[in-house]
N, C-alpha and C. Protein backbone atom coordinates (compact mmCIF):
# COMPACT_ATOMS: atom_id res chain seq x y z
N UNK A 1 13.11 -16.89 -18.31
CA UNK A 1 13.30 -16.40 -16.95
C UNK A 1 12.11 -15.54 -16.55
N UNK A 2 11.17 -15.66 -16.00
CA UNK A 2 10.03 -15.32 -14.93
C UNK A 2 10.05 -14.44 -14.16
N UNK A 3 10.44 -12.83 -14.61
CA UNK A 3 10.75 -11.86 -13.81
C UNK A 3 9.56 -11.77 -12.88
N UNK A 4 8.30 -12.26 -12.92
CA UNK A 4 7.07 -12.07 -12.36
C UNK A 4 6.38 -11.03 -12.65
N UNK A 5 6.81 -10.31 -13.63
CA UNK A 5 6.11 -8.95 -13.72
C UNK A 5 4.97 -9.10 -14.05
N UNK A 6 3.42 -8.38 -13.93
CA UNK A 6 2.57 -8.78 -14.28
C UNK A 6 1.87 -9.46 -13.54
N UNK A 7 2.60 -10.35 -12.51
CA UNK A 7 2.10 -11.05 -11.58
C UNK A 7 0.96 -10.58 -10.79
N UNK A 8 -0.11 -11.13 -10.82
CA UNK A 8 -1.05 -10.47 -9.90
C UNK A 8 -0.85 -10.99 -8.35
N UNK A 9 -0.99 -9.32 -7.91
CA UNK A 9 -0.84 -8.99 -6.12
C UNK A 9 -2.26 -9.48 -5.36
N UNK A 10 -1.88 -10.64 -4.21
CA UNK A 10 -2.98 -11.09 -3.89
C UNK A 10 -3.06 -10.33 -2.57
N UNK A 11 -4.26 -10.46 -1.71
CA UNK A 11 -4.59 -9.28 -1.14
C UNK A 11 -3.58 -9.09 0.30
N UNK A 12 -3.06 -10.38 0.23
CA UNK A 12 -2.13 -10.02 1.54
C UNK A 12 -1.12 -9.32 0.97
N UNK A 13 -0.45 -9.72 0.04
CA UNK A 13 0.62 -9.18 -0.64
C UNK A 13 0.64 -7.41 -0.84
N UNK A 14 -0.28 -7.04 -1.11
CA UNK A 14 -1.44 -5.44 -0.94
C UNK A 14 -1.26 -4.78 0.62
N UNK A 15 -1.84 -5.80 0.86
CA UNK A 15 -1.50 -5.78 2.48
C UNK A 15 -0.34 -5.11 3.28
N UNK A 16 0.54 -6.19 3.00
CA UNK A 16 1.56 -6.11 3.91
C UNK A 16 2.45 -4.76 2.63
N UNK A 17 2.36 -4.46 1.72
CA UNK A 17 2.90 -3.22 0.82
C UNK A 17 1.94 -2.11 1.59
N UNK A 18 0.84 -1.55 1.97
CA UNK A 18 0.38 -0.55 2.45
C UNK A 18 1.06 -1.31 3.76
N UNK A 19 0.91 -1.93 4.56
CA UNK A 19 1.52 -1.54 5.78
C UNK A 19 2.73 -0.99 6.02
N UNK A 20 3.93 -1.63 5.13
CA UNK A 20 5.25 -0.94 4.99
C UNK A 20 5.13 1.04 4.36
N UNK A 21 4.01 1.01 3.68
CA UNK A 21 3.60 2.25 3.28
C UNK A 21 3.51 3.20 3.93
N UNK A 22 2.22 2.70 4.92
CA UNK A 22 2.20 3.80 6.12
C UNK A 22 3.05 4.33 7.13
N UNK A 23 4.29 3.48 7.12
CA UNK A 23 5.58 3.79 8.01
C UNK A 23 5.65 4.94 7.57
N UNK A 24 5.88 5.76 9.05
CA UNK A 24 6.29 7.22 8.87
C UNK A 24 7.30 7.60 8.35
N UNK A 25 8.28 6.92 8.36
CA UNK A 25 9.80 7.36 7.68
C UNK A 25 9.03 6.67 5.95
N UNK A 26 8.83 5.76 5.74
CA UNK A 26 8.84 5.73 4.41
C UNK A 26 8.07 6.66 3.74
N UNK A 27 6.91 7.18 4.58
CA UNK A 27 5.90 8.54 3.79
C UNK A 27 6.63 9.50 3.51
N UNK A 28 7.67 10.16 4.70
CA UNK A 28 8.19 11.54 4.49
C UNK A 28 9.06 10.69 3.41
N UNK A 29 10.23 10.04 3.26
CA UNK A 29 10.39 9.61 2.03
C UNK A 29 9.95 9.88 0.60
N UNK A 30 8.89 9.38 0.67
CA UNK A 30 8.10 9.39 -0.86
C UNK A 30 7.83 10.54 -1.07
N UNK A 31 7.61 11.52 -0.07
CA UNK A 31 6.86 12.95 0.09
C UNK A 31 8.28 13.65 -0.73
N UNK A 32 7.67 14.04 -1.99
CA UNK A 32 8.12 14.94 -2.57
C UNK A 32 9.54 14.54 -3.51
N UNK A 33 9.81 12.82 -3.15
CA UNK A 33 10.72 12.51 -3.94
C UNK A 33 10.33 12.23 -5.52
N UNK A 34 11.28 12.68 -5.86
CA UNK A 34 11.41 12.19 -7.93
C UNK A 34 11.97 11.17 -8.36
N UNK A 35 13.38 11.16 -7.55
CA UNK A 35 14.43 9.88 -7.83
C UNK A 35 13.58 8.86 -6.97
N UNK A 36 13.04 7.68 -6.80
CA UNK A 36 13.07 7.02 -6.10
C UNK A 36 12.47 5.36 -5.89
N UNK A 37 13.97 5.27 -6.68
CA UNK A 37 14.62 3.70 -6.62
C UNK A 37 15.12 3.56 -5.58
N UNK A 38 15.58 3.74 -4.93
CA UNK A 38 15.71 3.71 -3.26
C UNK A 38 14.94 3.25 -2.59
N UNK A 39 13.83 3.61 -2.40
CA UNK A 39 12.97 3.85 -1.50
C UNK A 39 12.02 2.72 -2.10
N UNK A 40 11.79 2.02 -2.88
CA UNK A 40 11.20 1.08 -3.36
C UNK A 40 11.97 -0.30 -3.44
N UNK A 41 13.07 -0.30 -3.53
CA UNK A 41 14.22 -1.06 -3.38
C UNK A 41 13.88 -1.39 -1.17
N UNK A 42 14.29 -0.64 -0.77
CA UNK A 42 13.95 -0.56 0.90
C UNK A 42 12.31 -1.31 0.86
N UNK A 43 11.26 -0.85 0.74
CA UNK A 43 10.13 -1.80 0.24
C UNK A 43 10.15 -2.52 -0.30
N UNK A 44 10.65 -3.45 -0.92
CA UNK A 44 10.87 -4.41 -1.34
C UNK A 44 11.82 -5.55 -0.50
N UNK A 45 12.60 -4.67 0.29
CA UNK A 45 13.85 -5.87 1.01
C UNK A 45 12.45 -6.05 2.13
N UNK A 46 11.58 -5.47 2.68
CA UNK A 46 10.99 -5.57 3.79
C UNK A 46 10.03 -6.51 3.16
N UNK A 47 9.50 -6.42 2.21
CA UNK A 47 8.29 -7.33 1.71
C UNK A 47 8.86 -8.89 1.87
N UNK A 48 10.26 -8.79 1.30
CA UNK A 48 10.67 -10.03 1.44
C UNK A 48 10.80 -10.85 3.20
N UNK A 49 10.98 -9.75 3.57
CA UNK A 49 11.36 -10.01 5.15
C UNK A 49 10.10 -10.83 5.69
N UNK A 50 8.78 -10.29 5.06
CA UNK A 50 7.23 -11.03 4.69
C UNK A 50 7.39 -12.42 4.11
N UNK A 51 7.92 -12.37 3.31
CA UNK A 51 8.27 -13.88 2.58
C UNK A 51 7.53 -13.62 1.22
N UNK A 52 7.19 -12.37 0.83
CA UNK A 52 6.67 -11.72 -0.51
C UNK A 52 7.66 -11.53 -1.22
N UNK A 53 7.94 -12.04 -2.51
CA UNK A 53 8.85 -11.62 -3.35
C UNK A 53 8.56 -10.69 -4.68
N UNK A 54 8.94 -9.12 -4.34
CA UNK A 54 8.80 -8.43 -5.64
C UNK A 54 9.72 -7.43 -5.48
N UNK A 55 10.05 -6.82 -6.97
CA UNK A 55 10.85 -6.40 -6.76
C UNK A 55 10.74 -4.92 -6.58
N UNK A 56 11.81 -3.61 -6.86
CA UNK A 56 11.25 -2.62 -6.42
C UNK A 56 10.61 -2.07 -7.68
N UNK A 57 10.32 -2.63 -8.96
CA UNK A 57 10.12 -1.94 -10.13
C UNK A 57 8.41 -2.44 -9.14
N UNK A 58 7.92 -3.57 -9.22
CA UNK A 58 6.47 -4.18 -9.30
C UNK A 58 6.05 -3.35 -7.75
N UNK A 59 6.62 -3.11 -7.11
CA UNK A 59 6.36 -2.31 -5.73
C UNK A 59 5.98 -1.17 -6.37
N UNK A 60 6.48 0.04 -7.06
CA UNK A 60 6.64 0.95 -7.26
C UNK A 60 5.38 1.50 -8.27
N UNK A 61 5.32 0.33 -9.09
CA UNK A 61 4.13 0.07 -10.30
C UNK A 61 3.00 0.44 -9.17
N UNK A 62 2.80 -1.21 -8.27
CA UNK A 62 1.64 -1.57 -7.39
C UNK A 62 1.10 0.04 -6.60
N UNK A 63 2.00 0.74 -5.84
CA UNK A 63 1.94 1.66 -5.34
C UNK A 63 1.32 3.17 -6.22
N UNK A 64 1.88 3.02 -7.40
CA UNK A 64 1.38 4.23 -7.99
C UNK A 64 0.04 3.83 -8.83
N UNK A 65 -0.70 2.25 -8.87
CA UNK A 65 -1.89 2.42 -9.64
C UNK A 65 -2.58 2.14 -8.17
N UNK A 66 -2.52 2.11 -7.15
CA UNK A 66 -3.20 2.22 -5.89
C UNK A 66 -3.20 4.12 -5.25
N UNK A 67 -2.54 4.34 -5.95
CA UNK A 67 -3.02 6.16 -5.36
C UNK A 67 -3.66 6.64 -6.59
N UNK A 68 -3.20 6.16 -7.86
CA UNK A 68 -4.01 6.63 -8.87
C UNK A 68 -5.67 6.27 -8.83
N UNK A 69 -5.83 5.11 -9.01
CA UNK A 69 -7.15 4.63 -8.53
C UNK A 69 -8.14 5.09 -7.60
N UNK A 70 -7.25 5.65 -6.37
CA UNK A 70 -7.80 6.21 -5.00
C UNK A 70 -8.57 7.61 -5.55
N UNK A 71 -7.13 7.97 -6.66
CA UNK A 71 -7.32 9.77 -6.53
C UNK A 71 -8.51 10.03 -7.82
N UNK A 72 -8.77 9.06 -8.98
CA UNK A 72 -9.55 9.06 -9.64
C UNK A 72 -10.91 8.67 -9.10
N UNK A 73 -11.04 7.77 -7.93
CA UNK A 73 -12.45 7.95 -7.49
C UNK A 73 -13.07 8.67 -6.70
N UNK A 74 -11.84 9.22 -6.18
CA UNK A 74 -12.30 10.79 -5.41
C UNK A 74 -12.56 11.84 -6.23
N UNK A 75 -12.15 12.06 -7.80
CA UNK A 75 -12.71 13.15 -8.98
C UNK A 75 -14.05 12.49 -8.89
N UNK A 76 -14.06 11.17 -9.34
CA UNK A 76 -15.71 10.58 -9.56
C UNK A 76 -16.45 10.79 -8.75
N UNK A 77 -16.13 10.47 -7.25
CA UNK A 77 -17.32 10.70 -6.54
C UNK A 77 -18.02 12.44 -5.82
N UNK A 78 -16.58 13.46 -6.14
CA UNK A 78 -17.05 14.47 -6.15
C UNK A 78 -18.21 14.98 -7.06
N UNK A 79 -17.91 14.90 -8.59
CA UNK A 79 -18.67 14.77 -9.43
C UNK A 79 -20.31 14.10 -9.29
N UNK A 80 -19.96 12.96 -8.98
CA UNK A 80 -21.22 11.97 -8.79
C UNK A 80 -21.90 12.11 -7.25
N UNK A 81 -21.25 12.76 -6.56
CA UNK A 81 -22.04 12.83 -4.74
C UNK A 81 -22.18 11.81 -4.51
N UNK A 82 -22.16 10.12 -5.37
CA UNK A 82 -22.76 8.98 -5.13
C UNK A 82 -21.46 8.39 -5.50
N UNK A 83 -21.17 7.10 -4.58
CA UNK A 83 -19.71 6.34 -5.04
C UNK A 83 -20.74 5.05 -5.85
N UNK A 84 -20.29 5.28 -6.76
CA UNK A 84 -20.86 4.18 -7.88
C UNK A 84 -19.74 2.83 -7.78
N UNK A 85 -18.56 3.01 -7.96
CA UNK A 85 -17.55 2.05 -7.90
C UNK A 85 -17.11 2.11 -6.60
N UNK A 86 -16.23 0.95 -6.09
CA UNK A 86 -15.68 0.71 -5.12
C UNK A 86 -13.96 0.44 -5.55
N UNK A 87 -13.25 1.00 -4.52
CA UNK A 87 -11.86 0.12 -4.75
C UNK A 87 -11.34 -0.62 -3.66
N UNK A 88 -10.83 -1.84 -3.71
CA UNK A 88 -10.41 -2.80 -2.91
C UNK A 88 -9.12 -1.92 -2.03
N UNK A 89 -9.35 -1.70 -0.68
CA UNK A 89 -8.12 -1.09 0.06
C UNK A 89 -8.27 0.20 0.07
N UNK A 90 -9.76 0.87 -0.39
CA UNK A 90 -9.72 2.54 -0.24
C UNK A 90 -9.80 2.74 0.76
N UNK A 91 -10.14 2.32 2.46
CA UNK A 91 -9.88 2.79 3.20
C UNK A 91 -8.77 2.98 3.97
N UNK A 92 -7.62 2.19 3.61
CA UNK A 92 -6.46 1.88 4.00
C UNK A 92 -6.03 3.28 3.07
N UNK A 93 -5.59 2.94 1.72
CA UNK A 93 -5.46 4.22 1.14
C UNK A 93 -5.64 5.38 1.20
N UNK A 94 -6.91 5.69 1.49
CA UNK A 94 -7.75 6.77 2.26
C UNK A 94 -6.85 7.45 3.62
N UNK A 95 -6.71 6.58 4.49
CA UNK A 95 -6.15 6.83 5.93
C UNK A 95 -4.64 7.38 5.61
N UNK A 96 -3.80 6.45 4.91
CA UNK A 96 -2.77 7.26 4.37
C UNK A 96 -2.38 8.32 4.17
N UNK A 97 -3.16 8.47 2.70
CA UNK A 97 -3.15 10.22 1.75
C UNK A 97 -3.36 11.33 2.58
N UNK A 98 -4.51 10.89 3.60
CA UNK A 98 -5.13 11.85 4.41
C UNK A 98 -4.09 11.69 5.76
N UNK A 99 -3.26 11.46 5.85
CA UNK A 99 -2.31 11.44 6.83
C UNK A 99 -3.06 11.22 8.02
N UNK A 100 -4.33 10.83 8.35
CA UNK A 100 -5.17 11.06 9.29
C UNK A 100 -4.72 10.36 11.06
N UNK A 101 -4.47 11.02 11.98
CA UNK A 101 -3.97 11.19 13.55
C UNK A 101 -4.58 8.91 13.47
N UNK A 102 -3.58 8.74 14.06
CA UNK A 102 -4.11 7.54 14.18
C UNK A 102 -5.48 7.08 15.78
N UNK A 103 -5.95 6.00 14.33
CA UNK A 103 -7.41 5.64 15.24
C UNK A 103 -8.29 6.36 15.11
N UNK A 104 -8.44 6.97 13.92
CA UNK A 104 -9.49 7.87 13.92
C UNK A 104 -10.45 7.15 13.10
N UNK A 105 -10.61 6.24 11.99
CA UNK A 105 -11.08 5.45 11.03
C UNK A 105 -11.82 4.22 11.76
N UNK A 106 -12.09 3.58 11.23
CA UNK A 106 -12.34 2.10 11.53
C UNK A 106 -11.17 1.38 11.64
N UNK A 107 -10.89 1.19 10.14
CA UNK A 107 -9.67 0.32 10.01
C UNK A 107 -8.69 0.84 10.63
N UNK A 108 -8.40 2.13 11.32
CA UNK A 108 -7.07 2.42 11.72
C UNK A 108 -6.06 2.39 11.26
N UNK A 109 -5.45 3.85 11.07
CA UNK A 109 -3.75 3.67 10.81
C UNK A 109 -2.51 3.13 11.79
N UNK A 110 -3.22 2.91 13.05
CA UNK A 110 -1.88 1.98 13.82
C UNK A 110 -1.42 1.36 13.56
N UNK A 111 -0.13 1.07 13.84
CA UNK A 111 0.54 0.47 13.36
C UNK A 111 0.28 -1.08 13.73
N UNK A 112 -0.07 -1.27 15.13
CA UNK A 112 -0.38 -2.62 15.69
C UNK A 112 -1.43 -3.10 14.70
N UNK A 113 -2.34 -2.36 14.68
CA UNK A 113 -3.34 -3.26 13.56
C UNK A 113 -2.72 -3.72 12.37
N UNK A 114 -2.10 -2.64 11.46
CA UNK A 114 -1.53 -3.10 10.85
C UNK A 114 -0.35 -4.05 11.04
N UNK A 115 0.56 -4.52 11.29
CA UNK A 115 1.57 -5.25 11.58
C UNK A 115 0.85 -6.46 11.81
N UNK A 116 -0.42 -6.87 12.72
CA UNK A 116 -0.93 -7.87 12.82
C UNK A 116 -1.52 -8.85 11.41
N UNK A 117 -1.84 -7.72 10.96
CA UNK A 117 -2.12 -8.16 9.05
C UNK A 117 -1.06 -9.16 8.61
N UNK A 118 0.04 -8.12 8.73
CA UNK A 118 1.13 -9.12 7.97
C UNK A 118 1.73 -10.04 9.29
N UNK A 119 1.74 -10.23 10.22
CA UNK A 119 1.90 -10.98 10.63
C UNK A 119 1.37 -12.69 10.76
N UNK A 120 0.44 -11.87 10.48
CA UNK A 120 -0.78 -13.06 10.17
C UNK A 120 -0.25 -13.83 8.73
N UNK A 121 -0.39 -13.26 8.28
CA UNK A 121 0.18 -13.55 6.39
C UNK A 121 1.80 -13.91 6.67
N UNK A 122 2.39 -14.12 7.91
CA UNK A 122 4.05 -14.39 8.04
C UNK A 122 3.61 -15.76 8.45
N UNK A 123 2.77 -15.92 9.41
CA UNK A 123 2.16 -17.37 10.02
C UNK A 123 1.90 -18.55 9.00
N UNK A 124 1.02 -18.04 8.22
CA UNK A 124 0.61 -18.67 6.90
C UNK A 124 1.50 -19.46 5.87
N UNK A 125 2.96 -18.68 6.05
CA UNK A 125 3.78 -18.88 4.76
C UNK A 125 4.47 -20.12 5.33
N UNK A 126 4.82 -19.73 6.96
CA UNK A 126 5.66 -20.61 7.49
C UNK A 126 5.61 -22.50 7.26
């Protein structure tokens, strides 16, 4: 039986998980929770709503080596003044953490931009 774990997240799949991310109710959520199988479980029914199937353990995984990653190349590049590595989705990530007023970025934290992402990736599956 093929729980998928392990499965590698392709970039829409990334995608449309930071877009459900940046939802304001799901941030204050995460903000400061311990328990939270809930709240990854809820990310997960929506991913599906995408036509992405994972569950809330591989959501929860995906999510915490994408802030880890973020927050370790922000030690590095303090250190280094120079970004030597890159990570796939640091600006999305970036816009997040930094709670930053939307439209202030390139990529933008709106939501329209985002939603169009996965919408796009809903088109595709159909």
């Amino acid at each position: 039986n093929d729980t998928g774990a392990g499965k590698h997240w392709s970039d829409n799949e990334v995608r449309a998980l930071i877009n459900i991310w940046s939802d304001e109710k799901i941030q204050q959520m995460l903000e400061g929770a311990t328990r939270n199988k809930e709240i990854f479980e809820e990310i997960a029914r929506r991913l599906t709503k995408c036509g992405i199937d994972r569950d809330w353990k591989q959501c929860r995984t995906k999510y915490k080596n994408l802030k880890y990653e973020y927050r370790a190349l922000q030690k590095e590049n303090e250190h280094l003044g120079n970004p030597r590595r890159k990570m796939r989705f640091y600006d999305e990530v970036d816009c997040i953490l930094r709670r930053q007023p939307l439209g202030t970025s390139g990529w933008g934290c709106e939501s329209s931009s985002l939603l169009s992402g996965t919408k796009n990736f809903s088109d595709e599956i159909k």
